[in-house]
N, C-alpha and C. Protein backbone atom coordinates (compact mmCIF):
# COMPACT_ATOMS: atom_id res chain seq x y z
N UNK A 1 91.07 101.63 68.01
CA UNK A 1 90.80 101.14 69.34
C UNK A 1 90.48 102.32 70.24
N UNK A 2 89.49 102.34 70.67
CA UNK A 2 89.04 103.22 72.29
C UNK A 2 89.35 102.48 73.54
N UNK A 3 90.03 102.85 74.57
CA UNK A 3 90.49 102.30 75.61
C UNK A 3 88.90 102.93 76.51
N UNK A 4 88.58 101.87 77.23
CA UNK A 4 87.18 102.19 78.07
C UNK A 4 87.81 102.03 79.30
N UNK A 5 88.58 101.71 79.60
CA UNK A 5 89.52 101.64 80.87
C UNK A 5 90.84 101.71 81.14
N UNK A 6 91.48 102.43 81.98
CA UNK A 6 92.59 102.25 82.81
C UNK A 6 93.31 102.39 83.76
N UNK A 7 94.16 101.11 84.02
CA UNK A 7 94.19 100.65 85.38
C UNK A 7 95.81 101.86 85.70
N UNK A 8 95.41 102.56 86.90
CA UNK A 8 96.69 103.01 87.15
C UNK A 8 97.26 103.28 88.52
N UNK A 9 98.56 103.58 89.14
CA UNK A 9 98.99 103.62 89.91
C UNK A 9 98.48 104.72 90.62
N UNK A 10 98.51 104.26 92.18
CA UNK A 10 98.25 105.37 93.22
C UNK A 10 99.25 105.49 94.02
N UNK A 11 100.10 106.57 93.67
CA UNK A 11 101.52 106.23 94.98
C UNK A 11 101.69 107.66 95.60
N UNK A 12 102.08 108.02 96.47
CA UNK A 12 102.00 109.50 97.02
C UNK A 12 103.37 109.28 98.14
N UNK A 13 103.88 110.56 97.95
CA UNK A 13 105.67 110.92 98.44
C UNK A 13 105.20 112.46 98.98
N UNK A 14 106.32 112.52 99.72
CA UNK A 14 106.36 114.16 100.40
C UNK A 14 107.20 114.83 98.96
N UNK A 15 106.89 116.00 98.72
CA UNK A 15 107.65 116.89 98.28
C UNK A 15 109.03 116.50 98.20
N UNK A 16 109.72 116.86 99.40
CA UNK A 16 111.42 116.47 99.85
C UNK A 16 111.85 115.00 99.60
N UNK A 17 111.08 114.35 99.02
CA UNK A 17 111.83 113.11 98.89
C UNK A 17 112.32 112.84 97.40
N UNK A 18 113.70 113.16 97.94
CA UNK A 18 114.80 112.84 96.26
C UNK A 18 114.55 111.73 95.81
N UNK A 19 114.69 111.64 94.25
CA UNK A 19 114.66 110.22 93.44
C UNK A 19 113.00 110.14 93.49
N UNK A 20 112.14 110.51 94.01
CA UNK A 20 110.76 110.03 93.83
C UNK A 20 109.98 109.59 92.64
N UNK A 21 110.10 108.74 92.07
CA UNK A 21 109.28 108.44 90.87
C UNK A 21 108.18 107.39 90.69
N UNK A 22 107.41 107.30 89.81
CA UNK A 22 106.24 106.58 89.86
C UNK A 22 106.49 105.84 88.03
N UNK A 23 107.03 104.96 88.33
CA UNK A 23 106.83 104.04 86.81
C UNK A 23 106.10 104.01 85.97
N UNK A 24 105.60 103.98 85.11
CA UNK A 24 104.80 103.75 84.26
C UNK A 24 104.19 102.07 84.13
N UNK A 25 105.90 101.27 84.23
CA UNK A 25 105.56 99.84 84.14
C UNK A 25 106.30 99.92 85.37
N UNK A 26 106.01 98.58 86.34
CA UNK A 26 106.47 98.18 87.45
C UNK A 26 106.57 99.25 88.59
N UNK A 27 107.46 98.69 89.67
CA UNK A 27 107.19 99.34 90.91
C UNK A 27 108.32 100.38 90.96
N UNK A 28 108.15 101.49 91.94
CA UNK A 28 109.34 102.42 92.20
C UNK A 28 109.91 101.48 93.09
N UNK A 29 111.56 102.14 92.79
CA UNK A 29 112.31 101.36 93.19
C UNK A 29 113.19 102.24 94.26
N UNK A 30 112.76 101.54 95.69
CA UNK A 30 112.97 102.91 96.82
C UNK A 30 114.30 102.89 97.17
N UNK A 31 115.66 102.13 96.55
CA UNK A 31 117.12 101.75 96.72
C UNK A 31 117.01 103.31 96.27
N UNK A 32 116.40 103.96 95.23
CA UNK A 32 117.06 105.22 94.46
C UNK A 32 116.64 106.49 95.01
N UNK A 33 116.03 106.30 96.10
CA UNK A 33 114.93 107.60 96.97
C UNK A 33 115.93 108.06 97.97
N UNK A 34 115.85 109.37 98.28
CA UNK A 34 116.21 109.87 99.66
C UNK A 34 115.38 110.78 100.51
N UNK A 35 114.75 110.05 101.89
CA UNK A 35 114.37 111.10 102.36
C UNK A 35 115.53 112.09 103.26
N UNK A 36 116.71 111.48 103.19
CA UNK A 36 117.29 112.54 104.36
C UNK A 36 117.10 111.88 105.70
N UNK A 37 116.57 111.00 105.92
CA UNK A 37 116.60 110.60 107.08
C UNK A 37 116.58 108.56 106.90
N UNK A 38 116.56 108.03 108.30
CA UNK A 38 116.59 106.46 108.37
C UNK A 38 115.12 105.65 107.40
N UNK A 39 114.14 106.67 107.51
CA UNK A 39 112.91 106.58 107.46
C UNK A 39 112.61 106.85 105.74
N UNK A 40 111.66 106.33 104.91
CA UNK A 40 110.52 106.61 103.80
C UNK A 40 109.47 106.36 104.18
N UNK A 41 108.65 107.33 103.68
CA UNK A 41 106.94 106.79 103.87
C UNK A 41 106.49 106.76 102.77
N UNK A 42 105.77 105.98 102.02
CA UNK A 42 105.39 105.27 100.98
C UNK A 42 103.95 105.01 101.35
N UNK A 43 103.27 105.48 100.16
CA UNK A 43 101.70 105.30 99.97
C UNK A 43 101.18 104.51 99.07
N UNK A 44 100.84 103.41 99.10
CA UNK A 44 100.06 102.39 97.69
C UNK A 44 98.52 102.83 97.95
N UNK A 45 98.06 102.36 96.75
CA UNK A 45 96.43 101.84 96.77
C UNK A 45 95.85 100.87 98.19
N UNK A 46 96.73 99.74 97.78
CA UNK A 46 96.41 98.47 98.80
C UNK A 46 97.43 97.81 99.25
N UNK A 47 97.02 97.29 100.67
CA UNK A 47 98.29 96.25 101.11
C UNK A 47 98.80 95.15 99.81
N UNK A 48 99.93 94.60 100.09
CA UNK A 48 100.09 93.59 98.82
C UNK A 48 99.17 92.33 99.22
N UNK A 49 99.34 91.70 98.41
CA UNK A 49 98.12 90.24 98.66
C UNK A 49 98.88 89.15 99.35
N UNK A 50 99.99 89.16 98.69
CA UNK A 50 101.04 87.76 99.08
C UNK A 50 102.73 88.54 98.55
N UNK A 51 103.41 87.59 98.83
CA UNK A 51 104.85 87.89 98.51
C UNK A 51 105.29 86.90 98.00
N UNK A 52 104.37 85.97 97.78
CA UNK A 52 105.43 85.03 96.82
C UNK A 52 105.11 85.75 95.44
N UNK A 53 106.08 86.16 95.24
CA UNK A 53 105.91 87.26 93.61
C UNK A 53 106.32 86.63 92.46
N UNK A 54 106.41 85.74 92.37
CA UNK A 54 106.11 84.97 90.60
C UNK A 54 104.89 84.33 90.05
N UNK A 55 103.97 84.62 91.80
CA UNK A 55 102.42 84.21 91.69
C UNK A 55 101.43 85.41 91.76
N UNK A 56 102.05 86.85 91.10
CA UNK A 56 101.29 87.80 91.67
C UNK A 56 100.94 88.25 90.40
N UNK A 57 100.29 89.29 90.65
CA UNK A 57 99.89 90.39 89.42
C UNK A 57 99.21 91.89 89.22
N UNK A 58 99.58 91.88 91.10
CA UNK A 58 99.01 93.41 91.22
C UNK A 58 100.16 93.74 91.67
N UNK A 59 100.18 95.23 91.29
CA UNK A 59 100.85 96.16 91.37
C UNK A 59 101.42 96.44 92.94
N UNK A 60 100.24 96.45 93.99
CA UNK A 60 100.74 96.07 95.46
C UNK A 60 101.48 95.16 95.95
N UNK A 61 101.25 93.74 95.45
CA UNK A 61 102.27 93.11 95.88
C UNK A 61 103.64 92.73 94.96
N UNK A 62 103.21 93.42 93.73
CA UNK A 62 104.86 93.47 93.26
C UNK A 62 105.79 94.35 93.78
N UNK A 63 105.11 95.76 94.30
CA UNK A 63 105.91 96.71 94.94
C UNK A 63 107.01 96.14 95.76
N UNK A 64 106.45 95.32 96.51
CA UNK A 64 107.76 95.00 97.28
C UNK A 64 108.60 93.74 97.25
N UNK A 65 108.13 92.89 96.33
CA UNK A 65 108.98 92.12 95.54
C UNK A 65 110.10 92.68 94.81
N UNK A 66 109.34 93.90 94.40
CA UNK A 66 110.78 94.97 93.03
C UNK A 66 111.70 95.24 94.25
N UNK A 67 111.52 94.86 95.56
CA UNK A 67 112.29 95.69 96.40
C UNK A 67 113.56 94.84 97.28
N UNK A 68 112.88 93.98 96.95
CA UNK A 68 113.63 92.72 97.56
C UNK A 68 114.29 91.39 96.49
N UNK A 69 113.84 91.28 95.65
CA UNK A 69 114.07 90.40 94.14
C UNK A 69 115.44 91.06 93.48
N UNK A 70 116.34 90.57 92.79
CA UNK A 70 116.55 91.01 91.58
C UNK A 70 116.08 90.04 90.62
N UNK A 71 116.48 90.66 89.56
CA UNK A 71 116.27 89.59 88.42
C UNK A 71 117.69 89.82 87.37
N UNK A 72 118.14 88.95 86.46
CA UNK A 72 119.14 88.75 86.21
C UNK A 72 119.37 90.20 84.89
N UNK A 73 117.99 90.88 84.57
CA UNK A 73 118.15 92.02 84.03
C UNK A 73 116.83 92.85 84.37
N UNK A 74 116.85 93.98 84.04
CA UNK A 74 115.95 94.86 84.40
C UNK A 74 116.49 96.60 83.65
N UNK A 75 115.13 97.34 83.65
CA UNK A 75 114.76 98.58 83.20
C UNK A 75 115.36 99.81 83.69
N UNK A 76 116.30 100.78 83.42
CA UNK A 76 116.31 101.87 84.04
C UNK A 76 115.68 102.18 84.78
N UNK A 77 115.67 102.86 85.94
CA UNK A 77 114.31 103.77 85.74
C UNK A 77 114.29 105.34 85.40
N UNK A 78 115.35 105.66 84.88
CA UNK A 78 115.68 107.32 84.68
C UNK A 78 115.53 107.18 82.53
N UNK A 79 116.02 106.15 82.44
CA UNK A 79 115.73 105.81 80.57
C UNK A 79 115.47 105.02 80.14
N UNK A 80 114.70 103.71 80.75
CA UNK A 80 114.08 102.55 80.50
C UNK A 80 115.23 101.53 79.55
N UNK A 81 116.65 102.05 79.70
CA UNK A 81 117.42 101.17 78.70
C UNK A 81 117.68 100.04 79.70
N UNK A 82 118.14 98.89 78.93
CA UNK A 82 118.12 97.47 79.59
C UNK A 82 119.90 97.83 80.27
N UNK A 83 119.59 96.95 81.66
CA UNK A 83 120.61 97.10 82.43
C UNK A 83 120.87 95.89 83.10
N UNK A 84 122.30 95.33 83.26
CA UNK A 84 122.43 93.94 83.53
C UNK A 84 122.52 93.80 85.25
N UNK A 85 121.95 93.26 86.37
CA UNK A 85 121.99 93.17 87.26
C UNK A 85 122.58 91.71 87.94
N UNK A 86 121.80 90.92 87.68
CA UNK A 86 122.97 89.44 88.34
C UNK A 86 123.45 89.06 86.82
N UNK A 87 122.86 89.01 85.77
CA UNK A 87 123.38 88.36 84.73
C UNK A 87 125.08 89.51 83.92
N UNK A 88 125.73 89.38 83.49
CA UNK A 88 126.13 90.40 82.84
C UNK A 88 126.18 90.15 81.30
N UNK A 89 125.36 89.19 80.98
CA UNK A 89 125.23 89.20 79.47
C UNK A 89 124.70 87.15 79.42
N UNK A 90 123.96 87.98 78.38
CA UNK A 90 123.17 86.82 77.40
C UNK A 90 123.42 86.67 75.89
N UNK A 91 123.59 85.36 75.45
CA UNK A 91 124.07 85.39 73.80
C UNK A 91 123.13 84.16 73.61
N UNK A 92 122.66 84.21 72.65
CA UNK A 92 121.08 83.26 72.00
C UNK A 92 122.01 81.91 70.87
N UNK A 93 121.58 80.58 71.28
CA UNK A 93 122.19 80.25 70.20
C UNK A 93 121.38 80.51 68.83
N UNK A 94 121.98 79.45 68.07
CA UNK A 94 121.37 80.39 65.84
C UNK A 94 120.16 80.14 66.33
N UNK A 95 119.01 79.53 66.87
CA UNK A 95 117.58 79.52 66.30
C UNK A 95 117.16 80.07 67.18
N UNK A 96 117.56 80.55 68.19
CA UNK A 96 117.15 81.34 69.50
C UNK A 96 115.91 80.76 70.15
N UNK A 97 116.87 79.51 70.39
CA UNK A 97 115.82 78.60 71.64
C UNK A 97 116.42 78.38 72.70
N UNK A 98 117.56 78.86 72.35
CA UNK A 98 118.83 78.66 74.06
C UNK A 98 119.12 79.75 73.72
N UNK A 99 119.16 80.42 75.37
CA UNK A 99 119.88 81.34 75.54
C UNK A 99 120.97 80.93 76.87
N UNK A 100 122.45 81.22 76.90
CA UNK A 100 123.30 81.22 77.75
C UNK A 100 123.74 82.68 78.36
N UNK A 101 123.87 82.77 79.65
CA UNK A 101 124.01 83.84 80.20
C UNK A 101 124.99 83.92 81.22
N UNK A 102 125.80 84.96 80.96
CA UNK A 102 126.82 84.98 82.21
C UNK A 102 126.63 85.79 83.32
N UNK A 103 126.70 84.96 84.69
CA UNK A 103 125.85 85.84 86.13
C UNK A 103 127.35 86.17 86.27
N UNK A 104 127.01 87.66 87.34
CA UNK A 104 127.73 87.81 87.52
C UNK A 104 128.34 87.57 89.02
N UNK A 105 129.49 87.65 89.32
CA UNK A 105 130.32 86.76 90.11
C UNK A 105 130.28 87.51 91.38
N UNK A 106 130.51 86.74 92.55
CA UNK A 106 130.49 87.83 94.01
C UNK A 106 128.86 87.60 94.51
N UNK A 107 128.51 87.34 94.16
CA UNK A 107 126.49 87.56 94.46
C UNK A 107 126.59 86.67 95.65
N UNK A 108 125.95 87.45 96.62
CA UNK A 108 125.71 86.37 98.01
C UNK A 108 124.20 86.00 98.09
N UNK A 109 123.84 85.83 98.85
CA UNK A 109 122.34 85.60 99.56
C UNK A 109 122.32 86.20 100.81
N UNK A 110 121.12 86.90 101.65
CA UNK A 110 121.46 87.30 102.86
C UNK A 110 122.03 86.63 103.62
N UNK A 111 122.18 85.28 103.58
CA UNK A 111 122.47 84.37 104.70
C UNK A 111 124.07 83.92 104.10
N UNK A 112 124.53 84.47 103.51
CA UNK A 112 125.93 84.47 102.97
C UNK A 112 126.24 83.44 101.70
N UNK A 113 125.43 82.56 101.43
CA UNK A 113 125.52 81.50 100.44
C UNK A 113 125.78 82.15 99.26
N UNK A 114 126.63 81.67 98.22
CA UNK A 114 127.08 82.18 97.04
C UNK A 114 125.75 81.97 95.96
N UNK A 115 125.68 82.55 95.20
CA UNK A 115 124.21 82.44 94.16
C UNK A 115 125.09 82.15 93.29
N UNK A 116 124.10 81.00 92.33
CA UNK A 116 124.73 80.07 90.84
C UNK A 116 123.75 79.93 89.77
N UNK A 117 124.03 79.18 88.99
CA UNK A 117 123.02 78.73 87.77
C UNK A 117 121.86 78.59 88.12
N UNK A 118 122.11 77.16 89.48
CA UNK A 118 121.19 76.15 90.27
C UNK A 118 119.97 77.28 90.56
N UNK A 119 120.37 78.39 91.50
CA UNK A 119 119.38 79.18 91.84
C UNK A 119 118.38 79.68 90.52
N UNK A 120 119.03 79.96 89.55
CA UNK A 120 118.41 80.85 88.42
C UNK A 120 117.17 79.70 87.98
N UNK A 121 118.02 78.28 88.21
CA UNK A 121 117.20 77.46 87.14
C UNK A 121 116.10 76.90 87.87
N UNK A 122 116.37 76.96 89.37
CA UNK A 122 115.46 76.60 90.49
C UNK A 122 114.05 77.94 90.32
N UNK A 123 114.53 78.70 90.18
CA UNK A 123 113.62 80.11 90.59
C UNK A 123 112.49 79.72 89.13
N UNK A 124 113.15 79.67 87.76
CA UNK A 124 112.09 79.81 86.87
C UNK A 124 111.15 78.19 86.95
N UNK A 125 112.10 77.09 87.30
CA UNK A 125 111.22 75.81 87.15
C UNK A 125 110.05 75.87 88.58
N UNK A 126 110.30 77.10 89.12
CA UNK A 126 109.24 77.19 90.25
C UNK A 126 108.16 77.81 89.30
N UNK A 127 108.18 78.78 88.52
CA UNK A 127 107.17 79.27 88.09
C UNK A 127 106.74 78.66 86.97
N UNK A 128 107.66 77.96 85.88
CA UNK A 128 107.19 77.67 84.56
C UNK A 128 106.55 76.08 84.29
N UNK A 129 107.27 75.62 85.71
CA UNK A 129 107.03 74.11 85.47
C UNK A 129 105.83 73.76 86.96
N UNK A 130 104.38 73.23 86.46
CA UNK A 130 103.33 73.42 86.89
C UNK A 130 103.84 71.66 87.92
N UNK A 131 104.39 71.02 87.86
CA UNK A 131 104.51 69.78 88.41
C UNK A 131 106.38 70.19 89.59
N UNK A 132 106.46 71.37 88.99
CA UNK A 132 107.55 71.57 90.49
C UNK A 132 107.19 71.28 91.81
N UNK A 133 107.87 71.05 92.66
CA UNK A 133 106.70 70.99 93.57
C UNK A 133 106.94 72.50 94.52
N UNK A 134 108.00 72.96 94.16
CA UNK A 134 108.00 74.74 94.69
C UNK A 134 107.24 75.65 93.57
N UNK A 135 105.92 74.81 93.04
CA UNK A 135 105.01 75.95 92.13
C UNK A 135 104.12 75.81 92.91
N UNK A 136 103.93 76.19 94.05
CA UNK A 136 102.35 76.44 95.03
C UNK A 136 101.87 77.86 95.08
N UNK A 137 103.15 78.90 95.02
CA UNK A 137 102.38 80.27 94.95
C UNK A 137 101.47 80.56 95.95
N UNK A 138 100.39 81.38 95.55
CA UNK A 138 99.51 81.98 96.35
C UNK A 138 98.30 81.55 95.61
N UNK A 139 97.75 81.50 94.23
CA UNK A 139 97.17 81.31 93.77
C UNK A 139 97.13 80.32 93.04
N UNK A 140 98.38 80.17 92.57
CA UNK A 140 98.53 79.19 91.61
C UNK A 140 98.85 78.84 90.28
N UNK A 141 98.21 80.03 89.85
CA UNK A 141 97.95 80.85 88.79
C UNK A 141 99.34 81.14 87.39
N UNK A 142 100.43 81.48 88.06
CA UNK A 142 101.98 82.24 87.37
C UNK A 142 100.90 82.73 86.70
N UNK A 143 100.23 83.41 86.52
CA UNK A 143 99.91 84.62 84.80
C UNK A 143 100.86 84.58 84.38
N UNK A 144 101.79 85.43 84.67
CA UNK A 144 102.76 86.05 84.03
C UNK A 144 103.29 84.65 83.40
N UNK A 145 103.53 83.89 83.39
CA UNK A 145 104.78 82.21 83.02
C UNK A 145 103.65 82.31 81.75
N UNK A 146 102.13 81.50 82.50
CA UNK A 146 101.22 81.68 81.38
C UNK A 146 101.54 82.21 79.96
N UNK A 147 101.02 84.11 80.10
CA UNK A 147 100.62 84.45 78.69
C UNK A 147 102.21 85.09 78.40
N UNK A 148 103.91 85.29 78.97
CA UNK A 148 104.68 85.69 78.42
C UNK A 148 105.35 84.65 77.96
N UNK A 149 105.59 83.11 78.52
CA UNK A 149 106.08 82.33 77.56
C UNK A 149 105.07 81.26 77.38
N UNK A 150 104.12 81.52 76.85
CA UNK A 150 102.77 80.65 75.99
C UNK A 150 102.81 78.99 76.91
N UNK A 151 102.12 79.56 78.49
CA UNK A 151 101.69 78.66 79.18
C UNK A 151 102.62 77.86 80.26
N UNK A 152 101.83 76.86 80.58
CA UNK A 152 102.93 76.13 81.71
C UNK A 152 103.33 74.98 81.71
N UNK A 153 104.52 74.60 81.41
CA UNK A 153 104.83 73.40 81.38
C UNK A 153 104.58 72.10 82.49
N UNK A 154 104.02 71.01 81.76
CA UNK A 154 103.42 69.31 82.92
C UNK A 154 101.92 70.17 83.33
N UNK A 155 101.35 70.96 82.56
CA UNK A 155 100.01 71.85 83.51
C UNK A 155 99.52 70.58 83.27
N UNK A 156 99.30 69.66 82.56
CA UNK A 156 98.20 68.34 82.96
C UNK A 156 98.67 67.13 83.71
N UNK A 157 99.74 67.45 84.49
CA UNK A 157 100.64 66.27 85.30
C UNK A 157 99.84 66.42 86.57
């Protein structure tokens, strides 16, 4: 294979700013930055497109989804090893078509509401299930639901 293209990040930091890194996959994650002061200045390519981010697929507007989202696991970013964030563990049953996962406990919402299953199972039937009626997005589109779990469920409802 010859690669005739690739797509890559444009991000630019001062010198002095601790933690500065640029991912390879996904967005820097500015919780881990210090400038020393109240303030970061942060440089992308482009404004983001939208923020509803389970309907996105550029790199701009995931930036600040990675910033505001968790997800129930996620990537280092100092060794790319898997790290548990709301979930603290997943166990597959034998044919590994269920998976059960334990969130972990204490999780608020900004507005103080406790986070549960309900939310987890609300968040993916927004993206995976094409007849939700919280699957409007920006586009419409989920890619991502699409080609990582082979399409969208009711897409002909």
């Amino acid at each position: 294979m010859v690669p005739i293209a690739h797509g890559a990040a444009v991000n630019a930091a001062l010198a002095t700013l601790e933690g500065a890194y640029s991912p390879p996959f996904g967005a820097p994650y500015f919780a881990l930055m210090d400038s020393g002061k109240d303030t970061v200045v942060f440089m992308q390519n482009a404004e983001p497109i939208s923020l509803y981010c389970s309907d996105e697929t550029d790199g701009e507007s995931l930036a600040p989804c990675w910033q505001t989202l968790e997800p129930l696991f996620r990537y280092k970013p100092d060794s790319g090893d898997v790290e548990p964030i709301l979930a603290t563990s997943c166990e597959p049953n034998a044919d590994l078509t269920e998976w059960t996962c334990a969130l972990r406990e204490g999780v608020k919402f900004h507005d103080g509401s406790p986070f549960g299953s309900e939310d987890v199972i609300a968040s993916w039937g927004a993206g995976i299930d094409a007849s939700n009626p919280n699957h409007t997005g920006n586009t419409g589109a989920f890619e991502y639901y699409s080609y990582l779990w082979d399409g969208l469920m009711n897409l002909d409802e």
